[in-house]
PDB file of N, CA and C in Angstrom:
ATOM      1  N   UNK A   1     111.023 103.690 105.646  1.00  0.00           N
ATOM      2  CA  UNK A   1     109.861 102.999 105.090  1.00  0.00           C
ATOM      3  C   UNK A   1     108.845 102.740 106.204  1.00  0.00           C
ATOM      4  N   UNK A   2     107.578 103.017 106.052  1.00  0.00           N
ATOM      5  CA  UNK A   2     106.821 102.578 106.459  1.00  0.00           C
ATOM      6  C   UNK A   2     106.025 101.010 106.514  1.00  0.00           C
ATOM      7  N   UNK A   3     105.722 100.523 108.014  1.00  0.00           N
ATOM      8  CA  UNK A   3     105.444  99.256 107.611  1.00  0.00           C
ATOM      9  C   UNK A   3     103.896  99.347 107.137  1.00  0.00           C
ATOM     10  N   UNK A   4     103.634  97.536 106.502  1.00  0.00           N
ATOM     11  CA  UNK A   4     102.630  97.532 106.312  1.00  0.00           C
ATOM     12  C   UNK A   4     101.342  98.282 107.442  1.00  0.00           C
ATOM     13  N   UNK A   5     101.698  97.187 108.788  1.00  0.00           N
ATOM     14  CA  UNK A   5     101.034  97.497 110.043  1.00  0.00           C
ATOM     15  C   UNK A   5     100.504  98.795 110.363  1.00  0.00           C
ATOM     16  N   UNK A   6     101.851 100.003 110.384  1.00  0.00           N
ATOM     17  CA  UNK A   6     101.250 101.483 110.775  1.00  0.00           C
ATOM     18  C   UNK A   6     100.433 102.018 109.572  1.00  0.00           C
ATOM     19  N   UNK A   7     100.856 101.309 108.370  1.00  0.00           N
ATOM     20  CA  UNK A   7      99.530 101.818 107.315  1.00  0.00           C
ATOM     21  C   UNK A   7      98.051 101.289 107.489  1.00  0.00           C
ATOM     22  N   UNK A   8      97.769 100.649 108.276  1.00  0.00           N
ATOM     23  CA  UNK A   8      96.136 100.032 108.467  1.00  0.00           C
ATOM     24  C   UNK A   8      95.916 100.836 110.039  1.00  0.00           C
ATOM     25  N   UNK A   9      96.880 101.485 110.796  1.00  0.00           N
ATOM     26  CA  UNK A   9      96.232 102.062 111.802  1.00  0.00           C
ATOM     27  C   UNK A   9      95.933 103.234 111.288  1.00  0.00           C
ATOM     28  N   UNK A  10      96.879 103.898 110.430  1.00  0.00           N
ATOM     29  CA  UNK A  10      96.539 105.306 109.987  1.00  0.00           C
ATOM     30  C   UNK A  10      94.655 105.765 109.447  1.00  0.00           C
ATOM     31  N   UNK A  11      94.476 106.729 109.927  1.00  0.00           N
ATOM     32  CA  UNK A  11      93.885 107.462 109.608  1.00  0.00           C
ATOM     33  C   UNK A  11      93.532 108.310 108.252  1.00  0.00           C
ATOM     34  N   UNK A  12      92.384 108.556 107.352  1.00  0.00           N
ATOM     35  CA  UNK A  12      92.311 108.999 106.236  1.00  0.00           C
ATOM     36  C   UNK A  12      92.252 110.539 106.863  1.00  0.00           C
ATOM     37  N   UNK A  13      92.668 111.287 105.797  1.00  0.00           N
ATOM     38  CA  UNK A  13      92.955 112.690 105.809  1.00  0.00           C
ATOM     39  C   UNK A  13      92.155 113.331 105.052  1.00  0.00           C
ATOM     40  N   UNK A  14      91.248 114.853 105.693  1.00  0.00           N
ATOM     41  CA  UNK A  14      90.428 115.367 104.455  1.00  0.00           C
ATOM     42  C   UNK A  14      91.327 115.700 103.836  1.00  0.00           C
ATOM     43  N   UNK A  15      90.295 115.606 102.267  1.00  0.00           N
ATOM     44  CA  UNK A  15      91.223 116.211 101.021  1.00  0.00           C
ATOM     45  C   UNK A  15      90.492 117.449 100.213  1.00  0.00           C
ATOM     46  N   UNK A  16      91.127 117.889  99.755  1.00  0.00           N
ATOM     47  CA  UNK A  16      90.187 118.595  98.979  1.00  0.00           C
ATOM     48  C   UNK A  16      90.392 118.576  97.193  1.00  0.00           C
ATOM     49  N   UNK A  17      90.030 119.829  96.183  1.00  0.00           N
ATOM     50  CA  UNK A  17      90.157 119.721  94.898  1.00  0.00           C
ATOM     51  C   UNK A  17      91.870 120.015  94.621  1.00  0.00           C
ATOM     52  N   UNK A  18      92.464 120.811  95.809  1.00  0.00           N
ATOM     53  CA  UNK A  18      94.190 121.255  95.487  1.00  0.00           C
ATOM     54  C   UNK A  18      94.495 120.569  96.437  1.00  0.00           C
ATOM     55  N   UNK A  19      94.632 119.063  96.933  1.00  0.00           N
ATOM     56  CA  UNK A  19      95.101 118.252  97.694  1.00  0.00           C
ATOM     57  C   UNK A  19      96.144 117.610  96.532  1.00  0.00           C
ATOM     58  N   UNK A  20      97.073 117.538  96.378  1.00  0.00           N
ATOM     59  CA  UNK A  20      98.712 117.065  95.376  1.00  0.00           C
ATOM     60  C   UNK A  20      98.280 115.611  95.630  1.00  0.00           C
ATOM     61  N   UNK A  21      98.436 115.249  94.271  1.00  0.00           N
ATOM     62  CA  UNK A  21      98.731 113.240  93.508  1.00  0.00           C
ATOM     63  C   UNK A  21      99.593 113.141  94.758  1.00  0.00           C
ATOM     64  N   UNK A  22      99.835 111.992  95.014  1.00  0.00           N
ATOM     65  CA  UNK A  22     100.745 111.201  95.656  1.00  0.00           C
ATOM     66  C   UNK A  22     102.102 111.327  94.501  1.00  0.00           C
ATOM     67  N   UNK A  23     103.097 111.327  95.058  1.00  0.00           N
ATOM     68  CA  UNK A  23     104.437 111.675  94.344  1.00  0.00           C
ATOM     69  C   UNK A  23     105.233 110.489  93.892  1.00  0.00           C
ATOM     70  N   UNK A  24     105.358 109.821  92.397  1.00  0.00           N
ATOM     71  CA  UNK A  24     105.787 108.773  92.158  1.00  0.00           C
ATOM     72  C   UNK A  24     106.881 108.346  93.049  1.00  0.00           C
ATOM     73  N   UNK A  25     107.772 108.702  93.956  1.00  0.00           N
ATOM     74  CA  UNK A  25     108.625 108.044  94.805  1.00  0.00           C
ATOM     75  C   UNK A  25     108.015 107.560  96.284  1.00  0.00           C
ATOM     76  N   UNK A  26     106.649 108.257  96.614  1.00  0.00           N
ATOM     77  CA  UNK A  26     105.759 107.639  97.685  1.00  0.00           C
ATOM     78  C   UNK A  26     105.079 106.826  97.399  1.00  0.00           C
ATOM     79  N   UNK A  27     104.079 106.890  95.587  1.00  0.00           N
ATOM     80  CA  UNK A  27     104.010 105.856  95.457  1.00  0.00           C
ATOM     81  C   UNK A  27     104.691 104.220  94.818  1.00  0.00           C
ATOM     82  N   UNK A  28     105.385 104.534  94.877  1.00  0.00           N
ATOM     83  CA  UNK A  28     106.028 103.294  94.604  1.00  0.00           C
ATOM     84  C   UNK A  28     106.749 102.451  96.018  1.00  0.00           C
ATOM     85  N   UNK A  29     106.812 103.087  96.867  1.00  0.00           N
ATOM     86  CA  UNK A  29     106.901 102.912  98.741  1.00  0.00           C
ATOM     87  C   UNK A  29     105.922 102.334  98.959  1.00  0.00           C
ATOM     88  N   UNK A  30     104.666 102.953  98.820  1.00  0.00           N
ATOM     89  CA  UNK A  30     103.701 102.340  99.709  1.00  0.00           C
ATOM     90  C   UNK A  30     102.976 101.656  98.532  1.00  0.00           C
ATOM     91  N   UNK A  31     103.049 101.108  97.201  1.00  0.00           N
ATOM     92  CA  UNK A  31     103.076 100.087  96.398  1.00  0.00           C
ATOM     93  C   UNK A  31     103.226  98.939  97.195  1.00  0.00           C
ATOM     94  N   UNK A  32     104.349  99.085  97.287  1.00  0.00           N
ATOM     95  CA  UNK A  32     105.395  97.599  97.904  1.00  0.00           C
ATOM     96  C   UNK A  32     104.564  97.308  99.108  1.00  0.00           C
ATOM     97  N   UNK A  33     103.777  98.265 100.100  1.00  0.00           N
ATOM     98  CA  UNK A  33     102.962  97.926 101.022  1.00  0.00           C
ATOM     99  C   UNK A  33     101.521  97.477 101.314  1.00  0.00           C
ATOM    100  N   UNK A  34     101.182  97.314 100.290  1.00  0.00           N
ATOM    101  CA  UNK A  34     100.177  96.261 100.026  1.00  0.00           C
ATOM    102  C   UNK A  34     100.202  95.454  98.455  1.00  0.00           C
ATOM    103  N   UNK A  35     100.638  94.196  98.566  1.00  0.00           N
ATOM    104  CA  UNK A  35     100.827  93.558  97.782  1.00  0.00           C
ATOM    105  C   UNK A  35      99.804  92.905  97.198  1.00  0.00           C
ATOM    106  N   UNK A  36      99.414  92.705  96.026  1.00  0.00           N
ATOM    107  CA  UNK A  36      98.279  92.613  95.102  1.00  0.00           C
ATOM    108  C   UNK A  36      97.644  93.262  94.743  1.00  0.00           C
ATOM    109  N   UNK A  37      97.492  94.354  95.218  1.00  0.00           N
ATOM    110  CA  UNK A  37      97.123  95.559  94.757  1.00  0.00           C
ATOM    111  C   UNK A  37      97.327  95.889  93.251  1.00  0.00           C
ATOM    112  N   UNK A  38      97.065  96.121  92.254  1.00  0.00           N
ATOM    113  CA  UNK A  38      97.286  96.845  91.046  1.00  0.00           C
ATOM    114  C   UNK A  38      97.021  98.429  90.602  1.00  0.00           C
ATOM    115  N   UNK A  39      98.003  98.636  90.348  1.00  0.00           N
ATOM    116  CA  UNK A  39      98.050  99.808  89.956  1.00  0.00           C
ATOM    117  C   UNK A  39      97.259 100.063  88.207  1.00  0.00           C
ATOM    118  N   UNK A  40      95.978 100.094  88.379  1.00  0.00           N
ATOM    119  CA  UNK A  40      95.446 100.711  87.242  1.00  0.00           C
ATOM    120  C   UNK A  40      95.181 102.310  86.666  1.00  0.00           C
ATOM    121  N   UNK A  41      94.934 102.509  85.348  1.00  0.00           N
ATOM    122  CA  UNK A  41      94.088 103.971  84.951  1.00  0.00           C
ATOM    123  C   UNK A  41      93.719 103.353  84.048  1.00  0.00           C
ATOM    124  N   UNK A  42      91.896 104.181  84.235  1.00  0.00           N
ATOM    125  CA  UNK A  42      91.253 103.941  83.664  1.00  0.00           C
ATOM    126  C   UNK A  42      90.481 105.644  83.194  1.00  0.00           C
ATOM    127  N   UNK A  43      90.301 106.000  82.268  1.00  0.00           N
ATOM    128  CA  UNK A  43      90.258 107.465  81.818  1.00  0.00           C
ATOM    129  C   UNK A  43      90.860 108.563  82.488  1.00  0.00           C
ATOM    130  N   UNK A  44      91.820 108.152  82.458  1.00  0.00           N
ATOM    131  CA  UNK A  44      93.390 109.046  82.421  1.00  0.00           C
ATOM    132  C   UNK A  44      93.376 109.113  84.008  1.00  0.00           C
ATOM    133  N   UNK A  45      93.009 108.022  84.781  1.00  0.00           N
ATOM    134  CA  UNK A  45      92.863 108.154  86.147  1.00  0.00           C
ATOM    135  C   UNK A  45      93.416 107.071  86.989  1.00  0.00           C
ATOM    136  N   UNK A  46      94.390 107.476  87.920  1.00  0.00           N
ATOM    137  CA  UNK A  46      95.364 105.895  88.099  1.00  0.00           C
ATOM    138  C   UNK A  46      94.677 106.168  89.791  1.00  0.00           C
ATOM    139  N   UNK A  47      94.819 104.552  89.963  1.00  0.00           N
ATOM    140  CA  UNK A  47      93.632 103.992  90.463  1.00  0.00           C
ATOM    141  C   UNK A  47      94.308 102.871  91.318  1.00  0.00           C
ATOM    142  N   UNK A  48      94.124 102.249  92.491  1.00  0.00           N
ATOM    143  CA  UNK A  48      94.580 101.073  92.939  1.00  0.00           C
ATOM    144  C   UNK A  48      93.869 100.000  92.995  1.00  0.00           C
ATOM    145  N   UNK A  49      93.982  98.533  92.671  1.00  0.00           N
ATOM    146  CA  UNK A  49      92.299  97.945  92.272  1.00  0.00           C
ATOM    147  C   UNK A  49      93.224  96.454  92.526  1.00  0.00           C
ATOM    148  N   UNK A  50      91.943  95.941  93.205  1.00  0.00           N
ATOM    149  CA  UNK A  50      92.459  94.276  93.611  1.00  0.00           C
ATOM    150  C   UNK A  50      91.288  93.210  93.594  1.00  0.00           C
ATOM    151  N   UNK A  51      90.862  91.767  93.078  1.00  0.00           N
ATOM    152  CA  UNK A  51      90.237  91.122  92.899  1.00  0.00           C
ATOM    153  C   UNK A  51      90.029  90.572  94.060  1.00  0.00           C
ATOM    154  N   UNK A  52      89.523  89.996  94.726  1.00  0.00           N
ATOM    155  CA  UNK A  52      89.148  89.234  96.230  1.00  0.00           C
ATOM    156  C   UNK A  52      88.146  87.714  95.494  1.00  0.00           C
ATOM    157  N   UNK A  53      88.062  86.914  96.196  1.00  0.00           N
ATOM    158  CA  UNK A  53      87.683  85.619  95.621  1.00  0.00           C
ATOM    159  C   UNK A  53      86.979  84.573  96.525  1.00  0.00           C
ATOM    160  N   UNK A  54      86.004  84.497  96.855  1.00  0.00           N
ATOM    161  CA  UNK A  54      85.050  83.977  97.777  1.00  0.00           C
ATOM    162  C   UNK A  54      84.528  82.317  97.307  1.00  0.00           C
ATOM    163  N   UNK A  55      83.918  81.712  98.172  1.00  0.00           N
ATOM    164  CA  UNK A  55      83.205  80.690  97.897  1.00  0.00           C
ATOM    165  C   UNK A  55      81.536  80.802  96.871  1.00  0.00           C
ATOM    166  N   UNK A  56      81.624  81.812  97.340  1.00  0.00           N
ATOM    167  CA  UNK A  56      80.254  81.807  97.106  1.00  0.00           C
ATOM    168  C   UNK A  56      79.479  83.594  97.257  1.00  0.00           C
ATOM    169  N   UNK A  57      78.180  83.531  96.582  1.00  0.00           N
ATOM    170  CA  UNK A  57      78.128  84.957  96.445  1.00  0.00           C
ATOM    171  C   UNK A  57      77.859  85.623  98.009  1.00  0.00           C
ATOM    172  N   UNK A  58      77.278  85.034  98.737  1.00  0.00           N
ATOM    173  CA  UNK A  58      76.938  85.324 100.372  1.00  0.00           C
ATOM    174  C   UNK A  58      78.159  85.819 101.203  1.00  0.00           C
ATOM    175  N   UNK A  59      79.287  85.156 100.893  1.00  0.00           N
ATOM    176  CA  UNK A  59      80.764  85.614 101.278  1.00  0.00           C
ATOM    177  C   UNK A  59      81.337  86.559 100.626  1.00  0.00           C
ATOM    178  N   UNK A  60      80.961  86.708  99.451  1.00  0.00           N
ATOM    179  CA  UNK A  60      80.957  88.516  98.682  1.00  0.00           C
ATOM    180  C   UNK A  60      80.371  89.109  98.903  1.00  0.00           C
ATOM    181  N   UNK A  61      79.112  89.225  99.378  1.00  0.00           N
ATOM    182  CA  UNK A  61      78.700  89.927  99.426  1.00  0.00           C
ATOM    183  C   UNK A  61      78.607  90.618 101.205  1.00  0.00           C
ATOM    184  N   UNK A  62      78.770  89.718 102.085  1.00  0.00           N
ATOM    185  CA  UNK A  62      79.219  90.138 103.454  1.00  0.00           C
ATOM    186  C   UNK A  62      80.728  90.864 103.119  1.00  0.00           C
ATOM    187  N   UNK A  63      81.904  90.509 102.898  1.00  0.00           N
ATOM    188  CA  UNK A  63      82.813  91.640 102.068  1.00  0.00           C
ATOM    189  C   UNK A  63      82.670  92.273 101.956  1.00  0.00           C
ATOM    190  N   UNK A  64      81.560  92.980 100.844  1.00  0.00           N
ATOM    191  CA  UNK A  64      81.312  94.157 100.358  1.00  0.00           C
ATOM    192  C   UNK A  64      80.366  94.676 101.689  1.00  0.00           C
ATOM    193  N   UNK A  65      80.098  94.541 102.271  1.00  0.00           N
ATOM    194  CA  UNK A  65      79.553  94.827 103.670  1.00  0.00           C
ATOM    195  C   UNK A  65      80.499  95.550 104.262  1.00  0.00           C
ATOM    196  N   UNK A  66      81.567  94.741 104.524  1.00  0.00           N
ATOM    197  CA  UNK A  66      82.764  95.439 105.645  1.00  0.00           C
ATOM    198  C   UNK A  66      83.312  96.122 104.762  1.00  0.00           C
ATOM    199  N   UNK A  67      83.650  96.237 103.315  1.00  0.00           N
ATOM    200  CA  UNK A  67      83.946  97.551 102.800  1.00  0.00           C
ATOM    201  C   UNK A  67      83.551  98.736 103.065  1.00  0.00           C
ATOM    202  N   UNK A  68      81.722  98.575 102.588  1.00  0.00           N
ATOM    203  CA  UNK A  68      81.166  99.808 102.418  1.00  0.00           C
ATOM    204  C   UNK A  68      81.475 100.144 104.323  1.00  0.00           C
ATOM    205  N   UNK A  69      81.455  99.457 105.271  1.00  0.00           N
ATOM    206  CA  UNK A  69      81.189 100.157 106.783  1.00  0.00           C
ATOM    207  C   UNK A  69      82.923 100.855 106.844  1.00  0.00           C
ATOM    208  N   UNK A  70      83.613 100.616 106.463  1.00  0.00           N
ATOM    209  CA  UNK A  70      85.564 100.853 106.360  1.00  0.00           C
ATOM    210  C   UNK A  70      85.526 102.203 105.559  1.00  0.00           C
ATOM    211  N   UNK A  71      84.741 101.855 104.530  1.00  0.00           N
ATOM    212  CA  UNK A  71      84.901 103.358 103.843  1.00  0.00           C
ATOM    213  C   UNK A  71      83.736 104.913 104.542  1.00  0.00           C
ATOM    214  N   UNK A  72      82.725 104.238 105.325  1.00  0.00           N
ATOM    215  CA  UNK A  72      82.217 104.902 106.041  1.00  0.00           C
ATOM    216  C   UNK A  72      82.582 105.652 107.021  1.00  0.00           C
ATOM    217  N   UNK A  73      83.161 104.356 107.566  1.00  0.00           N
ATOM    218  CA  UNK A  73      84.198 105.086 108.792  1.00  0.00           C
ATOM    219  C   UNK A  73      85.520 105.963 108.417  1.00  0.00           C
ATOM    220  N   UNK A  74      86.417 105.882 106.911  1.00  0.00           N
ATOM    221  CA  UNK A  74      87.130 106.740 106.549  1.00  0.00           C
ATOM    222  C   UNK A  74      86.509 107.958 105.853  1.00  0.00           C
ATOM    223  N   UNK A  75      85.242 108.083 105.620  1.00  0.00           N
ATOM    224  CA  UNK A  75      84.951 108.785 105.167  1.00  0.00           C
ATOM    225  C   UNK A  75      85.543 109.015 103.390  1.00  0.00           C
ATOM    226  N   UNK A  76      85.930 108.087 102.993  1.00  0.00           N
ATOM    227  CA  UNK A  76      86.428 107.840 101.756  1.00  0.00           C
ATOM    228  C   UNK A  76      86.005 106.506 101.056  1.00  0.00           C
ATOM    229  N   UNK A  77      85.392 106.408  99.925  1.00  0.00           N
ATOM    230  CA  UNK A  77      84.960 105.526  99.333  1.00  0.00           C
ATOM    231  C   UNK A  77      85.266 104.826  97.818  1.00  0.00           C
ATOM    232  N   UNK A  78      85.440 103.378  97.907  1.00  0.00           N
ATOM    233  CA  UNK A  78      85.564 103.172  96.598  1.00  0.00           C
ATOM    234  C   UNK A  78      84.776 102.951  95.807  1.00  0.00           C
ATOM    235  N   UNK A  79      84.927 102.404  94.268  1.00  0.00           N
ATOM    236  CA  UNK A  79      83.941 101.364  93.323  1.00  0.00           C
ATOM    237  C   UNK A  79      84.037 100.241  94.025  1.00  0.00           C
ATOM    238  N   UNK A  80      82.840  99.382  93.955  1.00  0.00           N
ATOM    239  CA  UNK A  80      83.035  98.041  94.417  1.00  0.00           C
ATOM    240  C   UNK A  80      82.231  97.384  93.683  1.00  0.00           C
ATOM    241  N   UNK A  81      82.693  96.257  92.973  1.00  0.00           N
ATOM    242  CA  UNK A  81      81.668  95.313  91.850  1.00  0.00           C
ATOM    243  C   UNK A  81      81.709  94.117  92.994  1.00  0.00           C
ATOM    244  N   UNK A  82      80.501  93.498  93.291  1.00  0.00           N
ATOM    245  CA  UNK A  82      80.202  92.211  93.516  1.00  0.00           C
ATOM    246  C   UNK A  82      79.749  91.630  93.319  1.00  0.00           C
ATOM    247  N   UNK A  83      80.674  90.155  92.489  1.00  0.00           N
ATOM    248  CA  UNK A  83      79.761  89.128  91.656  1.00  0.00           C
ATOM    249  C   UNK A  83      79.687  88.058  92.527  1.00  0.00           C
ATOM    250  N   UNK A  84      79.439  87.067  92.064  1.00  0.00           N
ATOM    251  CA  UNK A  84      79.385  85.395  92.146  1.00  0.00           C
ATOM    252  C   UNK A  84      80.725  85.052  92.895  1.00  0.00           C
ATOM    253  N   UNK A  85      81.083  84.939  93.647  1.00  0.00           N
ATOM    254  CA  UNK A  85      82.261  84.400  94.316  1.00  0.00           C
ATOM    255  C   UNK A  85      83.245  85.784  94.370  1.00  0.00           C
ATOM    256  N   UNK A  86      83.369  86.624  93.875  1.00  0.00           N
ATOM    257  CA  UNK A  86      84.169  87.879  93.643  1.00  0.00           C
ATOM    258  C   UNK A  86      83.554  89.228  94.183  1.00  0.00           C
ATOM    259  N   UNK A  87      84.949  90.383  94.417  1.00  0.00           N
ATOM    260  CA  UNK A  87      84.623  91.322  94.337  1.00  0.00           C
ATOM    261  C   UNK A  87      85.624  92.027  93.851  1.00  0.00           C
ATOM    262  N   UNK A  88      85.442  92.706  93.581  1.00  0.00           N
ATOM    263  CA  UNK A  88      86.846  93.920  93.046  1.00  0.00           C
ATOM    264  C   UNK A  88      86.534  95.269  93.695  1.00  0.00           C
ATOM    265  N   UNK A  89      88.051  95.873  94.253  1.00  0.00           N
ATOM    266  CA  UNK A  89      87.109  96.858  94.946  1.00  0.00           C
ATOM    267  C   UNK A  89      88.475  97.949  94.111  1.00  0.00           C
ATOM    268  N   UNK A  90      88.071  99.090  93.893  1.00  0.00           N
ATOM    269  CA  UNK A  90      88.960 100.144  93.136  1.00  0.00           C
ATOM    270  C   UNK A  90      89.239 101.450  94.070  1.00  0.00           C
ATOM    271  N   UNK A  91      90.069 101.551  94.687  1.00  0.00           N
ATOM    272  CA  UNK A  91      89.891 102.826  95.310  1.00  0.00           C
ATOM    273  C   UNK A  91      90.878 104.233  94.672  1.00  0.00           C
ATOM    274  N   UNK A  92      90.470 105.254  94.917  1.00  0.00           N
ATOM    275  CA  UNK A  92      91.218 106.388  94.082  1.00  0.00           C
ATOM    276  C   UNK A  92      90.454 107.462  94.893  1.00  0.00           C
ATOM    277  N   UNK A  93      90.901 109.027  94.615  1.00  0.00           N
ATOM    278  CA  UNK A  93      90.425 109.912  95.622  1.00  0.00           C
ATOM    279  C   UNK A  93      89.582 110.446  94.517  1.00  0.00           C
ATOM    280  N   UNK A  94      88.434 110.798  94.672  1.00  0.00           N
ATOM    281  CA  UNK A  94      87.834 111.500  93.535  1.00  0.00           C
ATOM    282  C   UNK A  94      88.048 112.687  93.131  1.00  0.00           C
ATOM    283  N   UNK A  95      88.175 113.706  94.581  1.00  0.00           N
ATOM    284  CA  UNK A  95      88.454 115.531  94.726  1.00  0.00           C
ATOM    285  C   UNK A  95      89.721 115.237  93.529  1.00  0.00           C
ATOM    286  N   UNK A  96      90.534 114.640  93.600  1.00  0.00           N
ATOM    287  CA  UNK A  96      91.894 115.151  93.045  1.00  0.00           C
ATOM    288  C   UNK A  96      92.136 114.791  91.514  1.00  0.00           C
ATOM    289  N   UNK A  97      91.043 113.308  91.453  1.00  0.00           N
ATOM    290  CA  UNK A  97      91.026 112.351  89.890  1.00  0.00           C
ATOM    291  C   UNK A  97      92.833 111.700  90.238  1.00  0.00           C
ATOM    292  N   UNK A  98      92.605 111.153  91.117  1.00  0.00           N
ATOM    293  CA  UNK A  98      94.218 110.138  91.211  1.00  0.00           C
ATOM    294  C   UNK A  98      94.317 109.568  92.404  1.00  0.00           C
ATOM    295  N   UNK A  99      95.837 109.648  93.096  1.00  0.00           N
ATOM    296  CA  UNK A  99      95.975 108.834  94.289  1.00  0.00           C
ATOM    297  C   UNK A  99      96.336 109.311  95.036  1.00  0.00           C
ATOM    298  N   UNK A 100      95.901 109.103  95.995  1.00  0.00           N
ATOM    299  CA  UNK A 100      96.597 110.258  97.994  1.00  0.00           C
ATOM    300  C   UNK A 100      96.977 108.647  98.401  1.00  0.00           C
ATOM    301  N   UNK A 101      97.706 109.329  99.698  1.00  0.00           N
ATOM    302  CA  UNK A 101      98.244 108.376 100.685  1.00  0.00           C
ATOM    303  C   UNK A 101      97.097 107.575 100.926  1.00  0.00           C
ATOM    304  N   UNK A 102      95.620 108.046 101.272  1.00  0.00           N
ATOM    305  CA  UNK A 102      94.518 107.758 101.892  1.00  0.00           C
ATOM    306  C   UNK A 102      93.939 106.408 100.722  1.00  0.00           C
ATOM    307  N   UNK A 103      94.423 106.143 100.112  1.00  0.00           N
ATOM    308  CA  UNK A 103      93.849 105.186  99.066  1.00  0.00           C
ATOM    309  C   UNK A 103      94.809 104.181  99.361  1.00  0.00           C
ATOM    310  N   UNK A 104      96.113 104.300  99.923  1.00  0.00           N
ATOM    311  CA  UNK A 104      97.171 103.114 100.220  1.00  0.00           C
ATOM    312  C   UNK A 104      96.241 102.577 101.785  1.00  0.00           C
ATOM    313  N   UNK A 105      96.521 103.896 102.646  1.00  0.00           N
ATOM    314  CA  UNK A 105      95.828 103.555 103.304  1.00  0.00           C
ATOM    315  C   UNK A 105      94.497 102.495 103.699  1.00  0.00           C
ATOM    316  N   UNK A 106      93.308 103.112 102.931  1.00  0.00           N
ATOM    317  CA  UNK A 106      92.359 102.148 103.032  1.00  0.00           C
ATOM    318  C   UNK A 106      92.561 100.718 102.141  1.00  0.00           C
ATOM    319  N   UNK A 107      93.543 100.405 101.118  1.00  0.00           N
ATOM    320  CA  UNK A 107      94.024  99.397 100.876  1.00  0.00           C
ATOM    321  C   UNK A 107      94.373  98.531 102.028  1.00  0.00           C
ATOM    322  N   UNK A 108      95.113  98.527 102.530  1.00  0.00           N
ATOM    323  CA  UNK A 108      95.529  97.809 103.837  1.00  0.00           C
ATOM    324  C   UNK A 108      94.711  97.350 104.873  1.00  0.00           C
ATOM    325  N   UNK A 109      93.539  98.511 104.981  1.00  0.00           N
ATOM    326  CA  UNK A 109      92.745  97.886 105.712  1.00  0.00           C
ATOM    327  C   UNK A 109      91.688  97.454 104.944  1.00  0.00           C
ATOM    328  N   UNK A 110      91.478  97.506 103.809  1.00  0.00           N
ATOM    329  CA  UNK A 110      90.580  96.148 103.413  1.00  0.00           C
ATOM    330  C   UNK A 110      91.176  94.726 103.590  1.00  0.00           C
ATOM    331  N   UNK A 111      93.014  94.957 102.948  1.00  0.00           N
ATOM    332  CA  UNK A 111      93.199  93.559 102.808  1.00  0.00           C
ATOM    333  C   UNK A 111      92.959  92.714 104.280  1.00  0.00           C
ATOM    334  N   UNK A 112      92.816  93.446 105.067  1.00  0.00           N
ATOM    335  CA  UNK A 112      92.568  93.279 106.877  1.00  0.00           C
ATOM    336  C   UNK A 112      91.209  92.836 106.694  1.00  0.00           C
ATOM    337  N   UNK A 113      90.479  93.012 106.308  1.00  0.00           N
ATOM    338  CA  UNK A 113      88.846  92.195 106.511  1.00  0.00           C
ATOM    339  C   UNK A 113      88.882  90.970 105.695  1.00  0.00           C
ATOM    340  N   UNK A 114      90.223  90.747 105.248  1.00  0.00           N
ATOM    341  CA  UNK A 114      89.856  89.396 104.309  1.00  0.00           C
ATOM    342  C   UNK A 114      89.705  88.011 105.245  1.00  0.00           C
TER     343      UNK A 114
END
């Protein structure tokens, strides 16, 4: 098993359109490695997605700041809604319509900017 820790140093990987789903026995491994995370699909597309919860919209919206610069720097990007005290951020690989390692990955290091 991999720890949480070496999953926030890792590195995102290019992908492409024949880059393979993540394999239900990896994901359910690196599930367990970031906790709160939810495992959603949303038009037939499974997705990892977590609520974050701020004081106020200025503290969401600096959040969504260090997201968008995290996903810059991975070169991989999520949805990100930011409301009033909240954000939700959804990440999934788009090339593939599902989940790579690289979506556990940048999980971990968001929950790291909290």
């Amino acid at each position: 098993m991999i720890a949480m820790t070496t999953l926030k140093t890792q590195q995102c990987e290019a992908c492409n359109a024949d880059s393979p789903l993540i394999s239900d026995q990896d994901r359910q491994e690196l599930h367990r490695q970031v906790p709160g995370w939810m495992l959603v699909e949303e038009d037939g597309i499974e997705k990892l997605q977590r609520h974050f919860t701020f004081k106020n919209f200025v503290q969401a919206l600096d959040f969504t700041h260090r997201v968008g610069d995290l996903a810059e720097q991975e070169g991989h990007h999520p949805a990100i809604l930011t409301e009033y005290g909240k954000v939700t951020v959804t990440w999934w690989t788009h090339k593939i319509h599902g989940l790579h390692r690289n979506d556990f990955i940048c999980a971990a290091k968001t929950d790291a900017l909290v």
